[in-house]
N, C-alpha and C. Protein backbone atom coordinates (compact mmCIF):
# COMPACT_ATOMS: atom_id res chain seq x y z
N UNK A 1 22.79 58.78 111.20
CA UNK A 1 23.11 59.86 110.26
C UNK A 1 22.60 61.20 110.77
N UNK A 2 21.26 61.26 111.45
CA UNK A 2 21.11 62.14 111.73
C UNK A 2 21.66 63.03 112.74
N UNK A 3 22.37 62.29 114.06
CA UNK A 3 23.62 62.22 114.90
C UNK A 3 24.38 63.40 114.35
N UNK A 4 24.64 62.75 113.09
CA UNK A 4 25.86 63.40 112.73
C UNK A 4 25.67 65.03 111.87
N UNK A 5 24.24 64.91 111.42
CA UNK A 5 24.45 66.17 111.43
C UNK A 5 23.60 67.11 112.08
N UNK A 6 23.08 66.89 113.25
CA UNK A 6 22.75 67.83 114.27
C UNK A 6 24.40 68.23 115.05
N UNK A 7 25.19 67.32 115.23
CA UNK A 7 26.75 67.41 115.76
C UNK A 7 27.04 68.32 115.09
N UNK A 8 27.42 68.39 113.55
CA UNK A 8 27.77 69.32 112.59
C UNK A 8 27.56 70.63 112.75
N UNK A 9 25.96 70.59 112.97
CA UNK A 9 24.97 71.88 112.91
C UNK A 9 25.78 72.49 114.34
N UNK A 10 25.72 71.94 115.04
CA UNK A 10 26.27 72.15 116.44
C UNK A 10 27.95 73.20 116.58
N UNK A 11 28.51 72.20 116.03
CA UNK A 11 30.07 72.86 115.39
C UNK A 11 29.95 74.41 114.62
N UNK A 12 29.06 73.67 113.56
CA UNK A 12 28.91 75.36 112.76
C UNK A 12 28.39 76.38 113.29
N UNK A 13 27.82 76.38 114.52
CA UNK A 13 26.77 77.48 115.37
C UNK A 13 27.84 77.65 116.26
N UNK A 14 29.07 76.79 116.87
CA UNK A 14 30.25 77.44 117.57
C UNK A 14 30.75 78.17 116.38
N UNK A 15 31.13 77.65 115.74
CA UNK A 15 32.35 78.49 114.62
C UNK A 15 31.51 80.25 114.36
N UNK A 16 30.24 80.09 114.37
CA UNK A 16 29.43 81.02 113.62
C UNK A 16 29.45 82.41 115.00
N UNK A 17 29.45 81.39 116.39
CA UNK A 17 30.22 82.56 117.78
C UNK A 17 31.06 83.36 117.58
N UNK A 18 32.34 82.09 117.10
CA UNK A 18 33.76 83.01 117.28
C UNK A 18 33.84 84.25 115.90
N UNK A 19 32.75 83.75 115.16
CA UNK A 19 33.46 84.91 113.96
C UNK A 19 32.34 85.73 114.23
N UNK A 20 31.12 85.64 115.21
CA UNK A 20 31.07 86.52 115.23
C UNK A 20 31.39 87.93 116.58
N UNK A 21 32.28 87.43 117.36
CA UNK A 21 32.73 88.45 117.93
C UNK A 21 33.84 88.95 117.59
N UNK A 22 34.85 88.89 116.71
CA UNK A 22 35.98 89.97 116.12
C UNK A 22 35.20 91.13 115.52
N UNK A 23 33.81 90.42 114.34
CA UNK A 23 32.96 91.47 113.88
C UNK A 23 32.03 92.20 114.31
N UNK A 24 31.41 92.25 115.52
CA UNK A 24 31.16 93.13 115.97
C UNK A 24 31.74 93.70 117.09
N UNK A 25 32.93 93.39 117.25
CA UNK A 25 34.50 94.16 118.08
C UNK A 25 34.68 95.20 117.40
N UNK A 26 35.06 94.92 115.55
CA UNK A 26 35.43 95.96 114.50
C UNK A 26 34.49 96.99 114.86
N UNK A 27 32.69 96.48 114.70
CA UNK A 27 31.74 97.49 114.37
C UNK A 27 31.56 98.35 115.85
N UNK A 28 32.13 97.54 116.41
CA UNK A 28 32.39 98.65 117.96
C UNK A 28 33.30 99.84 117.64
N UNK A 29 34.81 99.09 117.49
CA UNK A 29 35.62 100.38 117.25
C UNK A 29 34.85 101.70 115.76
N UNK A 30 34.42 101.02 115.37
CA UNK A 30 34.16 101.80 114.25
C UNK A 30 32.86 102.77 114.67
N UNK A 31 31.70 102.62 115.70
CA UNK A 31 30.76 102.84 116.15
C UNK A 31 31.27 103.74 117.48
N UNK A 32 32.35 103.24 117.95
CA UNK A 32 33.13 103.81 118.97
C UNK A 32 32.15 103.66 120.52
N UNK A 33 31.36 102.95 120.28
CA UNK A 33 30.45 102.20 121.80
C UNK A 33 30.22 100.83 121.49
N UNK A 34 30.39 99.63 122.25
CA UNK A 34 30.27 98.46 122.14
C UNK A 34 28.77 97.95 122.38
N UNK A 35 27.72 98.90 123.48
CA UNK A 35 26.76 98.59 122.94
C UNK A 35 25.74 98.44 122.20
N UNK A 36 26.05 99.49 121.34
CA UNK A 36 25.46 100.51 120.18
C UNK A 36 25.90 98.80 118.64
N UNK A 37 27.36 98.48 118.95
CA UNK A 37 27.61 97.26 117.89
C UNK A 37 26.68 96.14 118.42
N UNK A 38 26.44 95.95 119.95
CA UNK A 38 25.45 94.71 120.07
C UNK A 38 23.94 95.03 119.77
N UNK A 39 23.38 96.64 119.52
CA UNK A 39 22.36 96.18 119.46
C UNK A 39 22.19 96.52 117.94
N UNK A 40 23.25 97.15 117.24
CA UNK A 40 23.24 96.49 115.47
C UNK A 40 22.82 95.29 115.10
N UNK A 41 23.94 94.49 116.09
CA UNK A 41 24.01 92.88 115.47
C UNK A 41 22.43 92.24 116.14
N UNK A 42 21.77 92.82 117.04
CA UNK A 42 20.82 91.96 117.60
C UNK A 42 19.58 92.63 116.61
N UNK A 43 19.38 93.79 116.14
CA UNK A 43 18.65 94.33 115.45
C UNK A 43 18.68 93.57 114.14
N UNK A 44 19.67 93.15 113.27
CA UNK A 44 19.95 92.93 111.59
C UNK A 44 19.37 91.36 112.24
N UNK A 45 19.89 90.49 112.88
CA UNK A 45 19.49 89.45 113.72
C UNK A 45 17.84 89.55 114.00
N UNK A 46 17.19 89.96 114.41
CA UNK A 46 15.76 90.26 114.85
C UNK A 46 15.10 90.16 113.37
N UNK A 47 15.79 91.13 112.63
CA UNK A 47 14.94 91.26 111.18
C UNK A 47 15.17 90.28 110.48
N UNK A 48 16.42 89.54 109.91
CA UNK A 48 16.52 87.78 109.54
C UNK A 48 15.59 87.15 110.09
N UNK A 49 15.28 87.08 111.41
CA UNK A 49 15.05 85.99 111.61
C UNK A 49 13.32 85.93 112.24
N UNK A 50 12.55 87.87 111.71
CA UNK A 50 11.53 88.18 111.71
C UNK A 50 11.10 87.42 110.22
N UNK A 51 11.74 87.80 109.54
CA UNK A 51 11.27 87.44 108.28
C UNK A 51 11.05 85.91 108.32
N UNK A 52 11.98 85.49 108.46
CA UNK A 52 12.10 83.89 108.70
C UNK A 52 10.86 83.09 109.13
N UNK A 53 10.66 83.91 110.58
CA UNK A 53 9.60 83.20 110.95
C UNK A 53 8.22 83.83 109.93
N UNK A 54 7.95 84.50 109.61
CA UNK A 54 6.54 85.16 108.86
C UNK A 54 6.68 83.64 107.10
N UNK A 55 8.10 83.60 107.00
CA UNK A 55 7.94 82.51 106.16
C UNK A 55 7.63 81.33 106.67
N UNK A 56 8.18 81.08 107.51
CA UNK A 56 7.85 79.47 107.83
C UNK A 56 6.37 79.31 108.22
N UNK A 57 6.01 80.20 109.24
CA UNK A 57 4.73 79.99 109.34
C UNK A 57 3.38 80.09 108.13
N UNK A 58 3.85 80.91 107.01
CA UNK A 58 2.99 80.76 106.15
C UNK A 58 3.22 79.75 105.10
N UNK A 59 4.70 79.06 105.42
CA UNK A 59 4.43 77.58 104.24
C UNK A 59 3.87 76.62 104.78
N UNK A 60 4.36 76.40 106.53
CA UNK A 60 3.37 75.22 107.10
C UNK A 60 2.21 75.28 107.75
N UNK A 61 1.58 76.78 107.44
CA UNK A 61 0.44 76.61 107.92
C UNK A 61 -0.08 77.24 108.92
N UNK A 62 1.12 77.12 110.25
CA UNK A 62 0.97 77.42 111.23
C UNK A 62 0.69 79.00 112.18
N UNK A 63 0.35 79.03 112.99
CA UNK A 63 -0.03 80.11 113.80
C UNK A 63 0.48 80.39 115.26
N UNK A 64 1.63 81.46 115.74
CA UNK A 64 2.26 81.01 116.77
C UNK A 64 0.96 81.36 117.76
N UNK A 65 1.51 80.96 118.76
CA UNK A 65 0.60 80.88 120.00
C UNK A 65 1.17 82.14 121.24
N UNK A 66 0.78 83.50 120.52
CA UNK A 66 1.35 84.49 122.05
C UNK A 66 1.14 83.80 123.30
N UNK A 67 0.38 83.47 123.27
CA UNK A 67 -0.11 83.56 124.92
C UNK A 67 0.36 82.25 125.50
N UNK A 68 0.74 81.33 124.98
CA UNK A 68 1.32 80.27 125.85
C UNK A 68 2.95 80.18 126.59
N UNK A 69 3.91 81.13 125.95
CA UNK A 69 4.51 81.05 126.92
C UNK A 69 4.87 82.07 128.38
N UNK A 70 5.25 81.79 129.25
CA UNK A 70 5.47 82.60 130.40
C UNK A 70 5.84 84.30 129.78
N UNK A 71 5.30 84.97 130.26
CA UNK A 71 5.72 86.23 129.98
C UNK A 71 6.98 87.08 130.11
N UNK A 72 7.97 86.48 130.94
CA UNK A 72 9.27 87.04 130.96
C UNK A 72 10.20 86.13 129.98
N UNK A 73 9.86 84.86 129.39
CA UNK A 73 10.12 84.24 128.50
C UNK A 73 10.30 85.33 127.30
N UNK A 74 9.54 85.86 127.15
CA UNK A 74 9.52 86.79 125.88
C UNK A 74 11.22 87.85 125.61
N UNK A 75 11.00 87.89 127.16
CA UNK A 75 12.66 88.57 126.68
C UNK A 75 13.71 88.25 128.05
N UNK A 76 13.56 86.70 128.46
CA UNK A 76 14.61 86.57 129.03
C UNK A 76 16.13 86.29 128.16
N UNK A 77 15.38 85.42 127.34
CA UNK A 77 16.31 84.92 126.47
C UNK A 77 17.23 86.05 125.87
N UNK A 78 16.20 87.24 125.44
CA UNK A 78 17.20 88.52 124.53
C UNK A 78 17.99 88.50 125.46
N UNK A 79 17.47 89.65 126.97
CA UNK A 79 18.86 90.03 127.42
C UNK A 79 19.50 89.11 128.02
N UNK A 80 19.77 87.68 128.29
CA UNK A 80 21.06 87.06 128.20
C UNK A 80 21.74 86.73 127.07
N UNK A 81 20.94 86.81 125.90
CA UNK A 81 21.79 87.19 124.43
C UNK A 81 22.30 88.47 124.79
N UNK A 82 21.47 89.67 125.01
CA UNK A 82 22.26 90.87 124.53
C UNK A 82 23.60 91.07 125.42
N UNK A 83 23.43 90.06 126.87
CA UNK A 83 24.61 90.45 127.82
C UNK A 83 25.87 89.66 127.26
N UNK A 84 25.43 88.40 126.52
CA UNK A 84 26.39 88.26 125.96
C UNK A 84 27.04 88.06 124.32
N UNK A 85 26.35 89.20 124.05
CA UNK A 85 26.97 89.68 122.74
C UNK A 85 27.55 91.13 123.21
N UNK A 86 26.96 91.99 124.05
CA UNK A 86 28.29 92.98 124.61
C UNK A 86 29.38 92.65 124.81
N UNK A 87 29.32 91.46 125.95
CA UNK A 87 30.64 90.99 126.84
C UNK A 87 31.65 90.63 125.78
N UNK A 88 31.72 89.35 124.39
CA UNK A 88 32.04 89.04 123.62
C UNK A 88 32.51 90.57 122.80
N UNK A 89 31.81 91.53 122.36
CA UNK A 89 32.42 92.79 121.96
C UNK A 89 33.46 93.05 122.54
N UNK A 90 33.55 93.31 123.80
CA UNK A 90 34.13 94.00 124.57
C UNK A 90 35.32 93.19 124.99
N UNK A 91 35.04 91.97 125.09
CA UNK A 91 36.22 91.17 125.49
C UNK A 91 37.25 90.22 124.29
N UNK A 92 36.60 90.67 123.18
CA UNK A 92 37.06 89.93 122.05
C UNK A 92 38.81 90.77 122.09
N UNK A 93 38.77 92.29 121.93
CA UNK A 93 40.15 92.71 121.92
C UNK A 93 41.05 92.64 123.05
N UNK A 94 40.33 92.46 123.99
CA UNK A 94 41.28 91.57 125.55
C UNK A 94 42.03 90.71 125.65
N UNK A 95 41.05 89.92 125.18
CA UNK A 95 41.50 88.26 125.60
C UNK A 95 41.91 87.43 123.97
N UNK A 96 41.43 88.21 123.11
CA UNK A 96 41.62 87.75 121.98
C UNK A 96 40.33 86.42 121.30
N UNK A 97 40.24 85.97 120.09
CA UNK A 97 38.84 84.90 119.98
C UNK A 97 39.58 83.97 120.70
N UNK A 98 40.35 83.11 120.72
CA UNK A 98 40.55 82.00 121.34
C UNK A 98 40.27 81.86 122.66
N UNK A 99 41.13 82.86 122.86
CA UNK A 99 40.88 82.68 124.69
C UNK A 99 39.56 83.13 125.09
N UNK A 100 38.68 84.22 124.19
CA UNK A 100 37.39 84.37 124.51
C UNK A 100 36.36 82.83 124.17
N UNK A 101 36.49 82.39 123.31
CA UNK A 101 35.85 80.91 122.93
C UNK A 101 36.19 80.03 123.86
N UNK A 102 37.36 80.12 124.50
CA UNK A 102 38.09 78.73 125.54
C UNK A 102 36.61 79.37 127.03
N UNK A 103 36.73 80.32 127.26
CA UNK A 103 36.06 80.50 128.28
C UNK A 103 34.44 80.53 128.16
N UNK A 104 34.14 81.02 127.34
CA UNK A 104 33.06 81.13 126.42
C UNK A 104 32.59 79.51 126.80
N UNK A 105 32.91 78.96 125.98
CA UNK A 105 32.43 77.34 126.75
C UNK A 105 32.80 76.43 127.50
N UNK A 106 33.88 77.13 128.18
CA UNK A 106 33.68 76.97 129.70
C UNK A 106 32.96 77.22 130.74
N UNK A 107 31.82 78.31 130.68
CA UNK A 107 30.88 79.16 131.15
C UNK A 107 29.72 78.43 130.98
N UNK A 108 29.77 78.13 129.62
CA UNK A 108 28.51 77.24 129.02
C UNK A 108 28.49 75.65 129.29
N UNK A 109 29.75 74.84 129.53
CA UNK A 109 29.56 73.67 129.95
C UNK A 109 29.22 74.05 131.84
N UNK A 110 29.53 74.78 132.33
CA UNK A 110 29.28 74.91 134.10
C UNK A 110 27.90 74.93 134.02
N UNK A 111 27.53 76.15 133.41
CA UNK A 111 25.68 76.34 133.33
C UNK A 111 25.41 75.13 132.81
N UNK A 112 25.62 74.95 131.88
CA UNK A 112 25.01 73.58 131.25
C UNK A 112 24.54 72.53 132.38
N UNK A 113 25.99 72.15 133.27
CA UNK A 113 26.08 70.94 134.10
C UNK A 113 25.26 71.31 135.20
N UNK A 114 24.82 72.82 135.37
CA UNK A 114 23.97 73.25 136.72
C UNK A 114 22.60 72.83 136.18
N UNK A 115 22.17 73.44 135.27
CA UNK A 115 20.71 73.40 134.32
C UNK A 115 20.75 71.55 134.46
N UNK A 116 21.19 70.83 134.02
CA UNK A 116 21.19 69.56 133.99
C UNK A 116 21.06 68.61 135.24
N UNK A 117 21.79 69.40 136.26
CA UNK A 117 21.68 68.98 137.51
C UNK A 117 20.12 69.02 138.46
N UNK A 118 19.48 70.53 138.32
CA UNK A 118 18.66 70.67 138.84
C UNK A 118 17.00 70.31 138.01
N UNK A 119 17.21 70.40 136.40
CA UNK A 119 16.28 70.38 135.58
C UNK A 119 15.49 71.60 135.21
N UNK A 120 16.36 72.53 135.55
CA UNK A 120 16.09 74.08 134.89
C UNK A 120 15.11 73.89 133.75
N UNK A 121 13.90 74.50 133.78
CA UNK A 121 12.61 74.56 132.46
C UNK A 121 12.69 72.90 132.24
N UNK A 122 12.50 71.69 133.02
CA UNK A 122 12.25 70.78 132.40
C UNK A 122 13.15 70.29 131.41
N UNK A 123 14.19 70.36 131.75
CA UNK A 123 15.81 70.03 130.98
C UNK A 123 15.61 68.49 132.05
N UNK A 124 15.89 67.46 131.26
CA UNK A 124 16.04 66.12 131.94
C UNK A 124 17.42 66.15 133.08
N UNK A 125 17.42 65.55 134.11
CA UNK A 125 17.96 66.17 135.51
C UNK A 125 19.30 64.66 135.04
N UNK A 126 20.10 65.32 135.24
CA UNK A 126 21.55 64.36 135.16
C UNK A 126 22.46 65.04 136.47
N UNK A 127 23.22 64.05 136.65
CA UNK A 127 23.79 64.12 138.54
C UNK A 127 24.85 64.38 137.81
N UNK A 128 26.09 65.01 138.56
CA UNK A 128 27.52 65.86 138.53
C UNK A 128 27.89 64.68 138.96
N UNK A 129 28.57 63.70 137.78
CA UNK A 129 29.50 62.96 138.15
C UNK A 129 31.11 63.05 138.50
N UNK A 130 32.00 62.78 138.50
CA UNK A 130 33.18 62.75 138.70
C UNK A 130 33.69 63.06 137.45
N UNK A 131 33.27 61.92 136.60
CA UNK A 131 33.49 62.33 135.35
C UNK A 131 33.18 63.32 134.67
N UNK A 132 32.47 64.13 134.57
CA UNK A 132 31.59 65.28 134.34
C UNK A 132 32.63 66.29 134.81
N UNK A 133 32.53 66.12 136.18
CA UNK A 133 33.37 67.22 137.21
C UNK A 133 35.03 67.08 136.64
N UNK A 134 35.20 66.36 136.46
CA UNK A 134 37.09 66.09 135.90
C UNK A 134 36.78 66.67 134.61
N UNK A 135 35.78 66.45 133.24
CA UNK A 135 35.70 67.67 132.09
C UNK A 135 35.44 68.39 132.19
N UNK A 136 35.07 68.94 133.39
CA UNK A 136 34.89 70.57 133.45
C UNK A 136 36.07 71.26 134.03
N UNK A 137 36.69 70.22 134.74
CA UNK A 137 38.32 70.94 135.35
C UNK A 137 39.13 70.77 134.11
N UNK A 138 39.25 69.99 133.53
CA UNK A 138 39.78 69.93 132.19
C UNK A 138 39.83 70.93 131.34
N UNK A 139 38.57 71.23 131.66
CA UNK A 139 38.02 72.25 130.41
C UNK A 139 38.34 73.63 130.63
N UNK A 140 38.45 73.90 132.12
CA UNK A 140 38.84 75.04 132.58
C UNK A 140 40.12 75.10 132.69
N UNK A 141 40.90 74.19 132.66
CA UNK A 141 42.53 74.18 132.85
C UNK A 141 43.06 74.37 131.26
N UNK A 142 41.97 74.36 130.01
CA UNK A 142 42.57 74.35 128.64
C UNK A 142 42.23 75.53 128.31
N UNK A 143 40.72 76.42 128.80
CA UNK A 143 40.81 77.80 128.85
C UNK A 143 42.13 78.49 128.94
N UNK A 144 42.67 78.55 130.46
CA UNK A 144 43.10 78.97 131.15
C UNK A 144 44.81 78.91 130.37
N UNK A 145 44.99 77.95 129.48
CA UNK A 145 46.04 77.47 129.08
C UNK A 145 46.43 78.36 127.61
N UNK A 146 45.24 78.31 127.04
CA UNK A 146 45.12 78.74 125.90
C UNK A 146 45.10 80.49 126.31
N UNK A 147 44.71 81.16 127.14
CA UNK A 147 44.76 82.41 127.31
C UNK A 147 46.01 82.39 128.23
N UNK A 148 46.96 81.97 128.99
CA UNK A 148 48.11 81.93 129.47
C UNK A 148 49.39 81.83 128.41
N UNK A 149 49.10 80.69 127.68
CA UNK A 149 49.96 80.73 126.71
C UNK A 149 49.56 80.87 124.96
């Protein structure tokens, strides 16, 4: 059961991608700079999810720990968020959501299968099978399909 709804959770955090790059596409045109809409959305984002944490930590107790992780940790993660919540701005009226989502995790299953391959941060190390390698050509041939036709 629980399978099923971490899967779920999973689905709803794609769906929660695609809607959100038409809307901050709009708040681009409307802002009339696309990075000025990513760092809206990463700002209103920062403050959710400032608050968030100041709650959680004071219902369970807990106390984060600055100093334990690596120091570029602190904001590697942003700017490959912020690079790709621009790109998604910017490419949402291009390519359109579909074809931006088809590639979108197409990008993310390649990294994925690299990170997995080598054990990037202690990610458990899985070998590039055939099979693997045939869903990722797959996957890139349905991109490619979906923004062609």
């Amino acid at each position: 059961m629980a399978g099923i709804f971490w899967s779920l959770l999973g689905i709803m955090a794609g769906a929660f991608i695609a809607i959100q790059a038409p809307i901050n596409s709009e708040l681009s045109k409307g802002l009339g700079l696309p990075v000025a809409a990513a760092a809206f959305s990463f700002l209103s984002g920062a403050i959710v999810l400032g608050i968030v944490s100041v709650a959680v930590t004071r219902l369970q107790g807990v106390s984060l720990d600055w100093r334990a992780p690596a120091p570029w940790m602190f904001v590697g993660g942003g700017l490959l968020g912020a690079a790709y919540v621009t790109s998604a701005t910017i490419l949402t009226p291009r390519l359109g959501a579909a074809a931006l989502m088809a590639f979108l995790v197409a990008g993310q299953l390649l990294a994925g299968m690299l990170i997995d391959r080598v054990g990037f941060l202690g990610v458990a190390v899985r070998e590039i099978t055939m099979g693997r390698a045939a869903g990722a050509v797959l996957l890139l041939a349905g991109a490619l399909m979906i923004r062609l036709f």
